[in-house]
N, C-alpha and C. Protein backbone atom coordinates (compact mmCIF):
# COMPACT_ATOMS: atom_id res chain seq x y z
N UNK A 1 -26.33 15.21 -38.42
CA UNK A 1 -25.38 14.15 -38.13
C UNK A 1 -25.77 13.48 -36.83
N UNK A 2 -25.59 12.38 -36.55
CA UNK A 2 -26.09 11.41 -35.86
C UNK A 2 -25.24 10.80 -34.75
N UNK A 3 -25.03 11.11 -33.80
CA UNK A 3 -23.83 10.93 -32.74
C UNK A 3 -23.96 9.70 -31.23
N UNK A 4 -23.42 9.12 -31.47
CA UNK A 4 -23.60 7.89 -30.50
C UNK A 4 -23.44 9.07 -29.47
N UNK A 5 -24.58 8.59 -28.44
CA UNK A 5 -24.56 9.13 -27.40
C UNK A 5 -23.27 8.58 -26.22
N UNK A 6 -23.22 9.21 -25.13
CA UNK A 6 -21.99 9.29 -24.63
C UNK A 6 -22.66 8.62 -23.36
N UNK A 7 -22.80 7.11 -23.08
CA UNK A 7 -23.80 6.20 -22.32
C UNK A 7 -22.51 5.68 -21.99
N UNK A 8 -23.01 4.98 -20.59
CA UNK A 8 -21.73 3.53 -19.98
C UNK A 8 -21.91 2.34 -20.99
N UNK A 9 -23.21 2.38 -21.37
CA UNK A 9 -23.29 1.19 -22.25
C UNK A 9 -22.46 0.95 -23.40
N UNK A 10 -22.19 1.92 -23.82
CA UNK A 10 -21.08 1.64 -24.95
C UNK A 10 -19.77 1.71 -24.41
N UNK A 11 -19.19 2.58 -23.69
CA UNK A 11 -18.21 1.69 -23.50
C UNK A 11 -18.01 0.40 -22.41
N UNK A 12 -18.81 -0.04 -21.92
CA UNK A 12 -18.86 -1.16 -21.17
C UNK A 12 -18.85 -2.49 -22.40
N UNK A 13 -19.59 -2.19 -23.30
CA UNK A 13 -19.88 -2.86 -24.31
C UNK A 13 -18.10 -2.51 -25.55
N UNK A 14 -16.96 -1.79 -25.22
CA UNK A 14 -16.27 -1.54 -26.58
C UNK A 14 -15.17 -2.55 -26.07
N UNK A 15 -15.45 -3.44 -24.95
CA UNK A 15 -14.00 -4.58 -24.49
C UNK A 15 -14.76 -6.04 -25.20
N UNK A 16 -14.15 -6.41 -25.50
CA UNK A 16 -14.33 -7.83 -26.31
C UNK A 16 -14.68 -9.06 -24.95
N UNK A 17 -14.22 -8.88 -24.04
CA UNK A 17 -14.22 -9.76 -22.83
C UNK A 17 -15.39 -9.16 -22.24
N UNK A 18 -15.92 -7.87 -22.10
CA UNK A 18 -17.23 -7.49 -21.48
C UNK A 18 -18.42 -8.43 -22.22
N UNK A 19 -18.29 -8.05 -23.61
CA UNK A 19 -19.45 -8.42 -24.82
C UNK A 19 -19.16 -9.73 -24.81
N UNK A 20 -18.22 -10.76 -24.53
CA UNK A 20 -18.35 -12.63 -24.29
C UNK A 20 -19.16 -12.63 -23.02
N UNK A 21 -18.65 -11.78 -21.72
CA UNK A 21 -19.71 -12.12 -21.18
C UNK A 21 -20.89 -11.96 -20.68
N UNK A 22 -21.46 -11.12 -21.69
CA UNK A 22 -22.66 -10.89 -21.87
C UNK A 22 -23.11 -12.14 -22.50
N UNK A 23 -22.63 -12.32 -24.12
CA UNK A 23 -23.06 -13.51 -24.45
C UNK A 23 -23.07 -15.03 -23.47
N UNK A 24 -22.41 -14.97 -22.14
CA UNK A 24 -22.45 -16.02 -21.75
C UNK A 24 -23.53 -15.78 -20.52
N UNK A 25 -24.13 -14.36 -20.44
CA UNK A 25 -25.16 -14.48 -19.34
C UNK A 25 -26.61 -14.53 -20.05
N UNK A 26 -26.46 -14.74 -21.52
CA UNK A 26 -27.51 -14.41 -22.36
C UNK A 26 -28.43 -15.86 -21.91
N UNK A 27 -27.56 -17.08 -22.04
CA UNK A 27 -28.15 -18.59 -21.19
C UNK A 27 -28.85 -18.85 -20.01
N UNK A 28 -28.28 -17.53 -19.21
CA UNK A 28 -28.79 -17.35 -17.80
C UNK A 28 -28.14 -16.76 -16.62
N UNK A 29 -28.93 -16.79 -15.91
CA UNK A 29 -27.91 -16.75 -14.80
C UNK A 29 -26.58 -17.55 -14.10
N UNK A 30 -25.66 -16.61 -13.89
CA UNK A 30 -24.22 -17.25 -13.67
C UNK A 30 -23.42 -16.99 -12.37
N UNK A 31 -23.34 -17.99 -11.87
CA UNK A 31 -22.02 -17.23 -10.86
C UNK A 31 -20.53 -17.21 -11.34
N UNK A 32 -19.59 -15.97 -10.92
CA UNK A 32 -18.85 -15.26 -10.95
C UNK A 32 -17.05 -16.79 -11.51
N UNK A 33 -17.25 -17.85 -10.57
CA UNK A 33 -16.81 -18.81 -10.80
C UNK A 33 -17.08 -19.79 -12.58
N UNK A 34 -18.57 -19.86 -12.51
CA UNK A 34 -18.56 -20.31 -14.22
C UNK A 34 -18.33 -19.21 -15.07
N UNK A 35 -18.55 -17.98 -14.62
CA UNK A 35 -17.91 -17.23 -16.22
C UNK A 35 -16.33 -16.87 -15.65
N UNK A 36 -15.77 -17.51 -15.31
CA UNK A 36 -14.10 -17.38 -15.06
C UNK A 36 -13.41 -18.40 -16.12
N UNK A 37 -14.65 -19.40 -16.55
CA UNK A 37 -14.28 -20.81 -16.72
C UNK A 37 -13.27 -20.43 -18.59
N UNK A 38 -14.45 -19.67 -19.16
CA UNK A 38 -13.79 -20.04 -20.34
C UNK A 38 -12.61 -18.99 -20.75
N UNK A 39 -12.13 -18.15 -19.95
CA UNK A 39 -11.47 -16.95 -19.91
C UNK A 39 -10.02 -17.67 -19.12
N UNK A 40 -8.73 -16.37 -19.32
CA UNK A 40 -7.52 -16.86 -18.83
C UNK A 40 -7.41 -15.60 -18.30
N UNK A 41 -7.86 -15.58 -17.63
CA UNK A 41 -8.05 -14.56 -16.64
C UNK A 41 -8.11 -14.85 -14.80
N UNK A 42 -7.58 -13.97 -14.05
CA UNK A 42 -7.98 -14.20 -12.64
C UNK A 42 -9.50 -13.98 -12.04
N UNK A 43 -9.74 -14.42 -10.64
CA UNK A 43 -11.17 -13.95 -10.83
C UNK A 43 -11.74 -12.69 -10.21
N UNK A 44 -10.10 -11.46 -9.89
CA UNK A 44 -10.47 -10.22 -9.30
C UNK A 44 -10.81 -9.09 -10.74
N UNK A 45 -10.00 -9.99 -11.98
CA UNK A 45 -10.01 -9.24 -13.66
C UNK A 45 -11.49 -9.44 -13.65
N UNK A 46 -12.01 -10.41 -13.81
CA UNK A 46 -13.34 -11.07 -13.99
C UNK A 46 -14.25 -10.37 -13.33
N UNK A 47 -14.30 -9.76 -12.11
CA UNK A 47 -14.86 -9.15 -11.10
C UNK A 47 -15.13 -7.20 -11.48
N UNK A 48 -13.76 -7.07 -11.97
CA UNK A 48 -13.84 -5.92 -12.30
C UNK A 48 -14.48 -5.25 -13.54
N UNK A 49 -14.32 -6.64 -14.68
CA UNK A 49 -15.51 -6.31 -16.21
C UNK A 49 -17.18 -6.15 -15.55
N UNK A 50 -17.22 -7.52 -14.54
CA UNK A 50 -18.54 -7.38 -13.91
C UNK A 50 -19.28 -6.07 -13.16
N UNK A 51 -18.22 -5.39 -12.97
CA UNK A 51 -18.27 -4.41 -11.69
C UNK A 51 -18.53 -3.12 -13.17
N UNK A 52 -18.16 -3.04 -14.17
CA UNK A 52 -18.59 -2.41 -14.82
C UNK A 52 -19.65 -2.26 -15.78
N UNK A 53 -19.89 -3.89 -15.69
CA UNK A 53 -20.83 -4.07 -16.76
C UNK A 53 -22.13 -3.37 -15.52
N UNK A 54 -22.04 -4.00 -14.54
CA UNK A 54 -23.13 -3.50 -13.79
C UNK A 54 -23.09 -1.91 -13.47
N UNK A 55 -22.09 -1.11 -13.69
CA UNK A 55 -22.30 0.53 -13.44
C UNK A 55 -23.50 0.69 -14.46
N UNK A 56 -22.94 0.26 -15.92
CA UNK A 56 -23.81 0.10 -16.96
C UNK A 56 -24.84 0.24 -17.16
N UNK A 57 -25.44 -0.63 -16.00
CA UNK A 57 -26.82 -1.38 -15.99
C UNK A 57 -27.38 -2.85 -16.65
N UNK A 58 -25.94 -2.95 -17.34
CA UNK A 58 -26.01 -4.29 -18.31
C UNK A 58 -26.43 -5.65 -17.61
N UNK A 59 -25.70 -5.73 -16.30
CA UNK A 59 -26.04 -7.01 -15.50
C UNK A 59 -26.45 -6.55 -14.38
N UNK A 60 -27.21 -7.80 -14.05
CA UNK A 60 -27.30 -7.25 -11.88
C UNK A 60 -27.05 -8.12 -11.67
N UNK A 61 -26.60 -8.39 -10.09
CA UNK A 61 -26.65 -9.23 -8.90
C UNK A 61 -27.44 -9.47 -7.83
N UNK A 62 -27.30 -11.38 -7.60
CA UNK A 62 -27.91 -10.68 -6.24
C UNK A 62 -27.17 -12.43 -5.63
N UNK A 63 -27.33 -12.19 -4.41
CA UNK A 63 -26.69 -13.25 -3.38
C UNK A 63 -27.63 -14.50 -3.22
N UNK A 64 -26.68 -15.55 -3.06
CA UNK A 64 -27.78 -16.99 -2.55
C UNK A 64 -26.66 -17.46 -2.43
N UNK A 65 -26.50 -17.05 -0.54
CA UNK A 65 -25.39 -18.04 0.26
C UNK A 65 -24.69 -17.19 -0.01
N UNK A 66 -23.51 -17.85 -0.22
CA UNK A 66 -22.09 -16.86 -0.16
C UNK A 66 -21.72 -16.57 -1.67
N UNK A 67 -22.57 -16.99 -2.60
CA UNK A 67 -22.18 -16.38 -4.21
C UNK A 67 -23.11 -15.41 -4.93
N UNK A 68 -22.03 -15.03 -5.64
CA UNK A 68 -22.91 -13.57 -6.33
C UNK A 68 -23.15 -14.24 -7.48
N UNK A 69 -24.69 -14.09 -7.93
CA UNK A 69 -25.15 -14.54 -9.24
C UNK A 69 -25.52 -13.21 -10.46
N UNK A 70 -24.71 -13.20 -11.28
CA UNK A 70 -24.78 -12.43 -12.37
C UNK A 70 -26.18 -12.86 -13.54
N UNK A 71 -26.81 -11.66 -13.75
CA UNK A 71 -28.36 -11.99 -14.60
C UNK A 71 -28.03 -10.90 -15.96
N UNK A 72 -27.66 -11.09 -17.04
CA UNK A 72 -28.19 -10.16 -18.10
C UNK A 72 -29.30 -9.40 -18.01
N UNK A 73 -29.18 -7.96 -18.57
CA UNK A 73 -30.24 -6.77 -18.03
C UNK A 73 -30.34 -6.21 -19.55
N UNK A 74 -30.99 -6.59 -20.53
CA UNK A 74 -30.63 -6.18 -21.73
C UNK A 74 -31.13 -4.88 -22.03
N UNK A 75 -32.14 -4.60 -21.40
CA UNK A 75 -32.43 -2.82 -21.62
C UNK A 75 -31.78 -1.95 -22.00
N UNK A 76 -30.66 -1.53 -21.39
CA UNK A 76 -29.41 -0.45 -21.80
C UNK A 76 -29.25 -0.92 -23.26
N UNK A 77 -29.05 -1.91 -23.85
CA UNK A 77 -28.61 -2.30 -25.09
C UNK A 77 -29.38 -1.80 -26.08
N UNK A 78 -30.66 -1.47 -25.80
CA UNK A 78 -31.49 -1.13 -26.69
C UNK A 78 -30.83 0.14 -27.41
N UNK A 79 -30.13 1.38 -26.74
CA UNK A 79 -29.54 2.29 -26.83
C UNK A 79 -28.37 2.26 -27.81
N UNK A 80 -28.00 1.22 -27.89
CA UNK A 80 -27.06 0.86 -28.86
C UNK A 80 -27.67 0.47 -30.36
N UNK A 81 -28.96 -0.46 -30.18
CA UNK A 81 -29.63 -0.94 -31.20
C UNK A 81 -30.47 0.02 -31.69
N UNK A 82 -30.78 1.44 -31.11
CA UNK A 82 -30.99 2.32 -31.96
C UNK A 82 -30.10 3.34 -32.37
N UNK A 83 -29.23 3.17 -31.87
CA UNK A 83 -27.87 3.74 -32.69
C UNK A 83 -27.38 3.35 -33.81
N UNK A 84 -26.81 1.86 -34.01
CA UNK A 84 -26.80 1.33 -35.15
C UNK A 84 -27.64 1.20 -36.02
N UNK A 85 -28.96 1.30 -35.90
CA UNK A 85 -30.14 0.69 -36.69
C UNK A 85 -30.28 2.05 -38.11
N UNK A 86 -29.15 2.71 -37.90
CA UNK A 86 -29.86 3.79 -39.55
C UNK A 86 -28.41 3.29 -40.24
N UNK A 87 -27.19 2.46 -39.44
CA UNK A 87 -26.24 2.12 -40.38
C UNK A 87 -26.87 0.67 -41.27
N UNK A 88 -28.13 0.69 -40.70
CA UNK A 88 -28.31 -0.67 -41.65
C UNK A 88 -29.01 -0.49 -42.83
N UNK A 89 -29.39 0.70 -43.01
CA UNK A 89 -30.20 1.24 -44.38
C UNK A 89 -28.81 0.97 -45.11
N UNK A 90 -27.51 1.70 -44.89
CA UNK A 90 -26.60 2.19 -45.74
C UNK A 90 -25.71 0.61 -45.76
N UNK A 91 -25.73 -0.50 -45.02
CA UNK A 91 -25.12 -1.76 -45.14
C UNK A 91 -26.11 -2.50 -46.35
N UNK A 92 -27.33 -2.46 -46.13
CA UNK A 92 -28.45 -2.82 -46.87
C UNK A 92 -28.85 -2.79 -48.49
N UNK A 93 -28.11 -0.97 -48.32
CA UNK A 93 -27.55 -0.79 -50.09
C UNK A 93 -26.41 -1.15 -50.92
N UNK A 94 -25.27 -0.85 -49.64
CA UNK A 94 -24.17 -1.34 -50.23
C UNK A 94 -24.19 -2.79 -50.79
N UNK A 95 -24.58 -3.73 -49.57
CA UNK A 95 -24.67 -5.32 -50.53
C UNK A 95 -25.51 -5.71 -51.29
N UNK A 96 -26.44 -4.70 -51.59
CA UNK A 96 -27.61 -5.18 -52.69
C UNK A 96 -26.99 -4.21 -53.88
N UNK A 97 -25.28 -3.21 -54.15
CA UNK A 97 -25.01 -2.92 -55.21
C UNK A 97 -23.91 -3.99 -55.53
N UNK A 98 -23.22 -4.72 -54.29
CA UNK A 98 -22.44 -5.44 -54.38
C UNK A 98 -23.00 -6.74 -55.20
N UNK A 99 -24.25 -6.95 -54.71
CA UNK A 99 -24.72 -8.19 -55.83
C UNK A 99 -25.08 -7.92 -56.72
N UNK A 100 -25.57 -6.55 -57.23
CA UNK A 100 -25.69 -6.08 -58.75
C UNK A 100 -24.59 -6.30 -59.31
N UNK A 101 -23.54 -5.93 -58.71
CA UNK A 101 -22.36 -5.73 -59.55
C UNK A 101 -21.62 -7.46 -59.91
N UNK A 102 -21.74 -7.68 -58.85
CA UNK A 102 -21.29 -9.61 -59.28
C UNK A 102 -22.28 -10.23 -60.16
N UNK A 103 -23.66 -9.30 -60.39
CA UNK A 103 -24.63 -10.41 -61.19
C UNK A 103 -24.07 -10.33 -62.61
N UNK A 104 -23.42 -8.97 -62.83
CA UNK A 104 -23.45 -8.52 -64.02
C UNK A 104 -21.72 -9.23 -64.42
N UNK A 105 -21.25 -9.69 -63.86
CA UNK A 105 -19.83 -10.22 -64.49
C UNK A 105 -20.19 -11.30 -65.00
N UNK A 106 -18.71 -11.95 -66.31
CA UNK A 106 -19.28 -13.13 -66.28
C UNK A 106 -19.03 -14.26 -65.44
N UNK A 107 -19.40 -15.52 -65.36
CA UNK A 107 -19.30 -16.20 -64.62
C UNK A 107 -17.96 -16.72 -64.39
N UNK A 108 -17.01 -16.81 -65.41
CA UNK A 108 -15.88 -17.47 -65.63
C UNK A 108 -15.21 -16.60 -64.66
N UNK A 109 -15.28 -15.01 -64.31
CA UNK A 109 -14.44 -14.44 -63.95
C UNK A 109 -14.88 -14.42 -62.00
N UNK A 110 -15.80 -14.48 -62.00
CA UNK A 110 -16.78 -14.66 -60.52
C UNK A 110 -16.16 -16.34 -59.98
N UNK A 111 -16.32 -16.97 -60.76
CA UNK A 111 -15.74 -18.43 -60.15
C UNK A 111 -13.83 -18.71 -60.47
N UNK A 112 -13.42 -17.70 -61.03
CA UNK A 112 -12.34 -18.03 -61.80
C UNK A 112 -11.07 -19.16 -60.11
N UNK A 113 -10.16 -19.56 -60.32
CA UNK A 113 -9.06 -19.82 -59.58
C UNK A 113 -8.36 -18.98 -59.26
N UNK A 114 -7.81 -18.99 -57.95
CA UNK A 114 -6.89 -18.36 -56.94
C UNK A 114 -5.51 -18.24 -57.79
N UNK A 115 -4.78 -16.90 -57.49
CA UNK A 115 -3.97 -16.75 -58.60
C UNK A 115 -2.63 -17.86 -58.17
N UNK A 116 -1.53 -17.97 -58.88
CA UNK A 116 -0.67 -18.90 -58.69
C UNK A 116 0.52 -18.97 -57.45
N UNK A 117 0.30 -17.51 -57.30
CA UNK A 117 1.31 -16.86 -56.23
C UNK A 117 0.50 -17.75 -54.97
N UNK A 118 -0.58 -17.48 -54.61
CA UNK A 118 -1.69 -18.05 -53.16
C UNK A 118 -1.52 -19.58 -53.41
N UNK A 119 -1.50 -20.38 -54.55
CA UNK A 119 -1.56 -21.33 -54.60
C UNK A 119 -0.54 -22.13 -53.85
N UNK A 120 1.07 -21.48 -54.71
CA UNK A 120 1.72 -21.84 -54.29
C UNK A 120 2.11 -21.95 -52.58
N UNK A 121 1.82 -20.47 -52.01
CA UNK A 121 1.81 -20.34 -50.78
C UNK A 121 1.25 -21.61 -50.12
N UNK A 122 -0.41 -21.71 -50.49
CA UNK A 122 -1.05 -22.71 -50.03
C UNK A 122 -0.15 -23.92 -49.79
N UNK A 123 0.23 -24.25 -51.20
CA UNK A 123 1.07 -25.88 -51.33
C UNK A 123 2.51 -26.06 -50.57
N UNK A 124 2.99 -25.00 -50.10
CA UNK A 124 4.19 -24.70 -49.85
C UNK A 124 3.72 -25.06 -47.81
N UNK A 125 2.71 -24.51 -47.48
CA UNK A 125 2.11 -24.67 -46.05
C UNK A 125 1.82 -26.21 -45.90
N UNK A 126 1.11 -26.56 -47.13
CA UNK A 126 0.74 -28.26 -46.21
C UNK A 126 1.83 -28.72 -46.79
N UNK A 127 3.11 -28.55 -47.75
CA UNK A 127 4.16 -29.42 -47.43
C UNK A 127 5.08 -29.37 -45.54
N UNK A 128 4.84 -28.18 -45.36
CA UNK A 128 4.89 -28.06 -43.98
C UNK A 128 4.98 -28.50 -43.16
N UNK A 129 3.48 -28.71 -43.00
CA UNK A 129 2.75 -29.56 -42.05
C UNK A 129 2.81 -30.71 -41.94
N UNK A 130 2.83 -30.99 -43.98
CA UNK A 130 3.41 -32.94 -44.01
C UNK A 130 4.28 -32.99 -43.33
N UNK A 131 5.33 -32.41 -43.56
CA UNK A 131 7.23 -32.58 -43.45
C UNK A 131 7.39 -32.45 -41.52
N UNK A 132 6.26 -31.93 -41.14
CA UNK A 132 6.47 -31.33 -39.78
C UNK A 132 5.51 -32.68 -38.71
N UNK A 133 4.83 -33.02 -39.23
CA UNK A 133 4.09 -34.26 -39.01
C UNK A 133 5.31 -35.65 -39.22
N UNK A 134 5.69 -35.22 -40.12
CA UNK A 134 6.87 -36.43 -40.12
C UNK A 134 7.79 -36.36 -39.39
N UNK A 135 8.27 -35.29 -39.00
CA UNK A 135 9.97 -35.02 -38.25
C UNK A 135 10.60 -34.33 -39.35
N UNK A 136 10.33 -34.31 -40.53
CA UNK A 136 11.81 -33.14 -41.24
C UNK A 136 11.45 -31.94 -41.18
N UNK A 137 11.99 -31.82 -42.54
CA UNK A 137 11.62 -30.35 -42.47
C UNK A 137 11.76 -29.89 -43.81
N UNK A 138 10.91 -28.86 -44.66
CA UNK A 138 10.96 -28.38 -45.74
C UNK A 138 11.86 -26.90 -45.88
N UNK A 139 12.93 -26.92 -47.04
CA UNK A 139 13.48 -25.53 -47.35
C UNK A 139 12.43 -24.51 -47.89
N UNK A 140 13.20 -24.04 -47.02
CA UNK A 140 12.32 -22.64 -47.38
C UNK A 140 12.72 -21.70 -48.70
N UNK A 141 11.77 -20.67 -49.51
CA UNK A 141 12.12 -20.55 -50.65
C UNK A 141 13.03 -19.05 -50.30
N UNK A 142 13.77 -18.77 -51.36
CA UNK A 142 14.29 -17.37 -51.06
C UNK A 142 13.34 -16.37 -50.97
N UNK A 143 12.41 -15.84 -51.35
CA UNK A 143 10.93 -15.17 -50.99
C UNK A 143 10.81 -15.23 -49.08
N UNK A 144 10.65 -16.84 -48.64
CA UNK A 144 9.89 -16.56 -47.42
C UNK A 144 11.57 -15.99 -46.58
N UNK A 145 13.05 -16.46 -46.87
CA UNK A 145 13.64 -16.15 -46.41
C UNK A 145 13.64 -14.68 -46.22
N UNK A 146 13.95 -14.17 -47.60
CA UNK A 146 13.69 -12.61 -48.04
C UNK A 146 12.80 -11.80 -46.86
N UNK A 147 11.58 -12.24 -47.00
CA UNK A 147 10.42 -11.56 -45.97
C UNK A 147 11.17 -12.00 -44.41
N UNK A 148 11.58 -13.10 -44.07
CA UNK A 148 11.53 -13.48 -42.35
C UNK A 148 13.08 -12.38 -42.40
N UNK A 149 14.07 -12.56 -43.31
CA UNK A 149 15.11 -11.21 -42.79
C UNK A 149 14.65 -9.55 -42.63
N UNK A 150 13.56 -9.36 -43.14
CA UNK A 150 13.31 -7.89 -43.07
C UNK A 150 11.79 -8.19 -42.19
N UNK A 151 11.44 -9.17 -41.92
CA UNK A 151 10.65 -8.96 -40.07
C UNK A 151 11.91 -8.45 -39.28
N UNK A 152 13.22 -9.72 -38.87
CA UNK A 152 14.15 -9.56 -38.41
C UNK A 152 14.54 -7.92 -37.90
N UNK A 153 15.06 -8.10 -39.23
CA UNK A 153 15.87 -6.19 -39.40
C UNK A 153 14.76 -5.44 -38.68
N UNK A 154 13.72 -4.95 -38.87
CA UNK A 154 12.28 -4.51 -38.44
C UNK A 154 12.65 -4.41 -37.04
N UNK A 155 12.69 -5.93 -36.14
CA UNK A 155 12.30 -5.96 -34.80
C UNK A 155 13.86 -5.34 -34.16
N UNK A 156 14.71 -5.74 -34.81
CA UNK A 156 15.98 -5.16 -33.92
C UNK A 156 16.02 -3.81 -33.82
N UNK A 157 15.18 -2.78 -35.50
CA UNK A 157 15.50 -1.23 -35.51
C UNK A 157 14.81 -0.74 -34.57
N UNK A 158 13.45 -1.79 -33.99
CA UNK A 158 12.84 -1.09 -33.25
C UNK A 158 13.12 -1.20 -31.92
N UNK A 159 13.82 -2.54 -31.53
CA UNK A 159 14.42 -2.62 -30.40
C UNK A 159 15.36 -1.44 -29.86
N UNK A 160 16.07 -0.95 -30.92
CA UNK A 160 17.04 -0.01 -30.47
C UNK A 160 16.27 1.15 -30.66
N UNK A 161 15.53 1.85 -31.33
CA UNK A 161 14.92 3.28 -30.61
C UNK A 161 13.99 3.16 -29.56
């Protein structure tokens, strides 16, 4: 059995906001101010993904003037890319049985239409949007009522334990 090793790189790499900004140092080098830009974040939060990505080894720094410039260090990653790399034998088979299996249906049933229930949903949303684009407003069916009273009920039972 095959066990991800127990590296900073992975979990430096398991926050969704670490791994954007990696992808945004992948362009180049950055100071600390442009990767604040596309995030809603402060820039001591911002400081502190950085501060880990670099325990990592993922990024370095270095100074020019009074700003810290962040550089992608992709090495450590490799560690990851041979970790994953034997789940791709087993991704590799699965969708090459998945297209056996769609080759062999017939076509009518592979292309068939969305059942009537989705449809309606569908048609029921852009009257919506029409009606909401205009100023009114569309009734709602007993179904979506049905469902929005037992969200309701839901959030109050949980309010009270």
């Amino acid at each position: 059995m095959i066990v991800a090793p127990d590296l900073p790189v992975f979990r430096a790499i398991a926050d969704p906001t670490r791994r954007a900004i990696l992808d945004l140092l992948m362009a180049g080098e950055r100071a600390v101010n442009d990767l604040l830009a596309p995030f809603k974040m402060t820039q001591p939060a911002i400081s502190q993904h950085l501060k880990v990505l670099r325990e990592a080894g993922l990024v370095s720094e270095r100074r020019a003037g009074r700003q810290r410039l962040y550089r992608l260090e992709p090495a450590p990653l490799k560690a990851v890319h041979d970790w994953t790399a034997h789940y791709e034998r087993y991704w590799t088979q699965k969708f090459t049985d998945l297209g056996d299996y769609l080759d062999q249906l017939p076509d009518d049933v592979v292309t068939s239409k969305p059942k009537a229930a989705t449809d309606e949903r569908r048609a029921t949303k852009q009257k919506r949007a029409s009606a909401k684009r205009e100023g009114s407003t569309v009734k709602k069916t007993a179904a979506t009522k049905a469902r929005a009273t037992q969200r309701n009920t839901k959030r109050k039972s949980k309010r009270k334990s």
